[in-house]
C-alpha atoms as a PDB file:
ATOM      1  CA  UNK A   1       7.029  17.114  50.295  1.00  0.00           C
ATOM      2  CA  UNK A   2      10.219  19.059  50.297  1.00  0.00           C
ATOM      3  CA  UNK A   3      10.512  22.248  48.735  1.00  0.00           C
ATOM      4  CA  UNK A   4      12.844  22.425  45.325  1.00  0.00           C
ATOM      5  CA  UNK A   5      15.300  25.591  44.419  1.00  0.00           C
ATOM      6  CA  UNK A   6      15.096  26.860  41.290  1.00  0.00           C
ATOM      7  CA  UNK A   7      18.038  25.458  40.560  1.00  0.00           C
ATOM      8  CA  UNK A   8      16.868  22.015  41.310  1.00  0.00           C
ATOM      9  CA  UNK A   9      13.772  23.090  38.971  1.00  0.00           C
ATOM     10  CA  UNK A  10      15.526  23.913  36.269  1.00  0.00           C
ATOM     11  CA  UNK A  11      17.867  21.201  36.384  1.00  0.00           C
ATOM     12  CA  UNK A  12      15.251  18.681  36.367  1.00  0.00           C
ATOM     13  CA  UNK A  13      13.721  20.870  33.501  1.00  0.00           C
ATOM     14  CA  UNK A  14      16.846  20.863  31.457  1.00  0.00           C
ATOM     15  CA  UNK A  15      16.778  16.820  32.362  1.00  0.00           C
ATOM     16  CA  UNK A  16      13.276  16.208  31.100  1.00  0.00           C
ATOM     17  CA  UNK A  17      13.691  18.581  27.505  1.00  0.00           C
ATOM     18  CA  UNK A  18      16.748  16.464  26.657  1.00  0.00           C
ATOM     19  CA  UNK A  19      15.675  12.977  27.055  1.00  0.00           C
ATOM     20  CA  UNK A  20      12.268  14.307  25.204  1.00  0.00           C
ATOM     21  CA  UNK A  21      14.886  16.010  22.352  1.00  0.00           C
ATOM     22  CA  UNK A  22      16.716  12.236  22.533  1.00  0.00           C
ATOM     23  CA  UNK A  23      13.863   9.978  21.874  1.00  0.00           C
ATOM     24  CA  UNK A  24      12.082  12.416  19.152  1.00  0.00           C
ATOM     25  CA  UNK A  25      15.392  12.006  17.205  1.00  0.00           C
ATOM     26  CA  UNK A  26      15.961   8.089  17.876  1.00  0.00           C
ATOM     27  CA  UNK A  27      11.940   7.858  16.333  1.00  0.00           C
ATOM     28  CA  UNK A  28      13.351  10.221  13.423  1.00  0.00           C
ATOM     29  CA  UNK A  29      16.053   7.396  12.753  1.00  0.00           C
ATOM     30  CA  UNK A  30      13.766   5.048  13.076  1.00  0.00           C
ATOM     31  CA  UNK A  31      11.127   6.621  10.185  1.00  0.00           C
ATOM     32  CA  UNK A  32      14.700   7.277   8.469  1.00  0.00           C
ATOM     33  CA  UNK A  33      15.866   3.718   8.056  1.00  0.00           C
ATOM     34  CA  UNK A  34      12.896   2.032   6.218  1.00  0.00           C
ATOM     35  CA  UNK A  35      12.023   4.926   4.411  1.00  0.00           C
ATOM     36  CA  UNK A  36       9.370   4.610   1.851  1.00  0.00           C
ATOM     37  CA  UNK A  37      10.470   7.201  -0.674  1.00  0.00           C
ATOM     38  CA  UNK A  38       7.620   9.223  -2.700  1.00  0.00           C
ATOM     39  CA  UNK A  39      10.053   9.028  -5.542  1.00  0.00           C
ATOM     40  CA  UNK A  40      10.635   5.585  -5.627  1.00  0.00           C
ATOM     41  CA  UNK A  41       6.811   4.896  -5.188  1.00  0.00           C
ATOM     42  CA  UNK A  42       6.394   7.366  -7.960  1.00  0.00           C
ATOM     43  CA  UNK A  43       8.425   6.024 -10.689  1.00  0.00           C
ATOM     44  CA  UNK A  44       7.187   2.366  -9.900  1.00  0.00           C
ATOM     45  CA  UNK A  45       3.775   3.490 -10.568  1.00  0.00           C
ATOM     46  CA  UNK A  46       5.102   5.118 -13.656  1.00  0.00           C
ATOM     47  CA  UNK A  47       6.492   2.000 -14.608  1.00  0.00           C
ATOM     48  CA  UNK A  48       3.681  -0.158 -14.315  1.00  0.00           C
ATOM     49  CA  UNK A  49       1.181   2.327 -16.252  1.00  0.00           C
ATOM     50  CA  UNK A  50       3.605   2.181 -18.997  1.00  0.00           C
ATOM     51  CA  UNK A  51       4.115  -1.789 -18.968  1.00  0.00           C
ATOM     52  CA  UNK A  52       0.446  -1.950 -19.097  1.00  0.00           C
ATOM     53  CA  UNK A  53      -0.060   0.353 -21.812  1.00  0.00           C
ATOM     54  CA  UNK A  54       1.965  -1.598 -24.058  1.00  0.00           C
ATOM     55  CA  UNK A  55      -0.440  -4.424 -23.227  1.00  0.00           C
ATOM     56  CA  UNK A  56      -2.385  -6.045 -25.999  1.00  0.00           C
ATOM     57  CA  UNK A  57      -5.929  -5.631 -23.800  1.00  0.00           C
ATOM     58  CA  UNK A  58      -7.716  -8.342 -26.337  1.00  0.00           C
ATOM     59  CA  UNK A  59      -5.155 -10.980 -24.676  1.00  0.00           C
ATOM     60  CA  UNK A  60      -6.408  -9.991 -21.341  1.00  0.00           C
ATOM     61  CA  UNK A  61     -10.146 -11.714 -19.952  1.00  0.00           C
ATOM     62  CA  UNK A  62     -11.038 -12.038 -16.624  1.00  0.00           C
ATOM     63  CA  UNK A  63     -11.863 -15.772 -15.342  1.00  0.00           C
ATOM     64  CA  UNK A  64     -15.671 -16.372 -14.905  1.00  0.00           C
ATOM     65  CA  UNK A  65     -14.939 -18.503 -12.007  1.00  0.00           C
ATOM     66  CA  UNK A  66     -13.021 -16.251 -10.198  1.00  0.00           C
ATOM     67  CA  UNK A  67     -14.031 -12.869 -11.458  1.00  0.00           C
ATOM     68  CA  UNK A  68     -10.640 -11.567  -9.916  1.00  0.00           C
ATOM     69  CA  UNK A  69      -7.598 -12.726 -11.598  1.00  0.00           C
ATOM     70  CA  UNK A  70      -7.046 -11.718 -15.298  1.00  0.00           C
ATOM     71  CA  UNK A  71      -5.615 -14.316 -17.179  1.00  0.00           C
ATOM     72  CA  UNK A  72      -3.095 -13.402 -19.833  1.00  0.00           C
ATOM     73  CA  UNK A  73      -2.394 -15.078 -23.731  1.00  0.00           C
ATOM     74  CA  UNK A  74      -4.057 -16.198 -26.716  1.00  0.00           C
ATOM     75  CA  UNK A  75      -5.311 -19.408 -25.173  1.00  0.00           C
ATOM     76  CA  UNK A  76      -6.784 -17.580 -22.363  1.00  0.00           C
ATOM     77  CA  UNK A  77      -8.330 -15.481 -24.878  1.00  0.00           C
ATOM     78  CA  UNK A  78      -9.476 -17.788 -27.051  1.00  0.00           C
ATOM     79  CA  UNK A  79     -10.717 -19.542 -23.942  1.00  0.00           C
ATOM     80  CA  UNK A  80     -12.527 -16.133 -22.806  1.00  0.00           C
ATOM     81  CA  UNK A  81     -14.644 -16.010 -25.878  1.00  0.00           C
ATOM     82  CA  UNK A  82     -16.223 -19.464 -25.550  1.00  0.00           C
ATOM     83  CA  UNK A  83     -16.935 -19.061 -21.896  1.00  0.00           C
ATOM     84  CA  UNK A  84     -20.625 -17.856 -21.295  1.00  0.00           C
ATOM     85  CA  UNK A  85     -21.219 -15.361 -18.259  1.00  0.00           C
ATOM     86  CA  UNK A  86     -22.637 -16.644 -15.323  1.00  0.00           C
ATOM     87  CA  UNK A  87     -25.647 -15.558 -14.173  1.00  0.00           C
ATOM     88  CA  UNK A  88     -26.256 -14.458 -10.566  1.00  0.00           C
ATOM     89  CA  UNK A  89     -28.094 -16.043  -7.169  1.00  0.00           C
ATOM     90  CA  UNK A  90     -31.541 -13.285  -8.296  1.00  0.00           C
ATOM     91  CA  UNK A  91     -31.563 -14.113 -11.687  1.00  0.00           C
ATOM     92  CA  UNK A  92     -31.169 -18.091 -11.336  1.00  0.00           C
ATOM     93  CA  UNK A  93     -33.974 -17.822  -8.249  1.00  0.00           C
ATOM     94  CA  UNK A  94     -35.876 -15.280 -10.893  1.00  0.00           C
ATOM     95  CA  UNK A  95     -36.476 -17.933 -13.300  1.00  0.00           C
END
């Protein structure tokens, strides 16, 4: 292997910071053109607490079949109050 100057050294140096400088910015403008702004975020979330607060929660039941999706309205409602709960896998075995 051949010995190197310092010039040669510090060329390759300067070589090496600046490509390193290059790609940290192109990942900046990557980050930079999708960003997901905490203040967008923010006021959604502020949104949707207040949309839900104005909520009647009696016209809100959650599906006994599903036990995920709440169903909205006064039929759904007046659907939730006839439905019985189901009972579990250890309580039907219990019996």
């Amino acid at each position: 292997m051949t010995k190197m100057t310092d010039a040669e050294m510090r060329k390759i140096t300067r070589l090496a910071v600046a490509d390193l400088e290059r790609r940290t910015k192109d990942d900046a403008a990557k980050h930079k053109a999708r960003p997901e702004n905490r203040s967008v975020r923010l006021r959604q979330a502020e949104a949707e607490v207040k949309s839900s607060a104005k909520r009647d929660p009696r016209e809100v039941y959650y599906d006994m079949d599903t036990d995920t999706k709440p169903a909205r309205g006064k039929a759904a409602a007046k659907k939730a109050s006839k439905q019985k709960p189901r009972m579990n896998r250890a309580a039907l075995l219990s019996k």
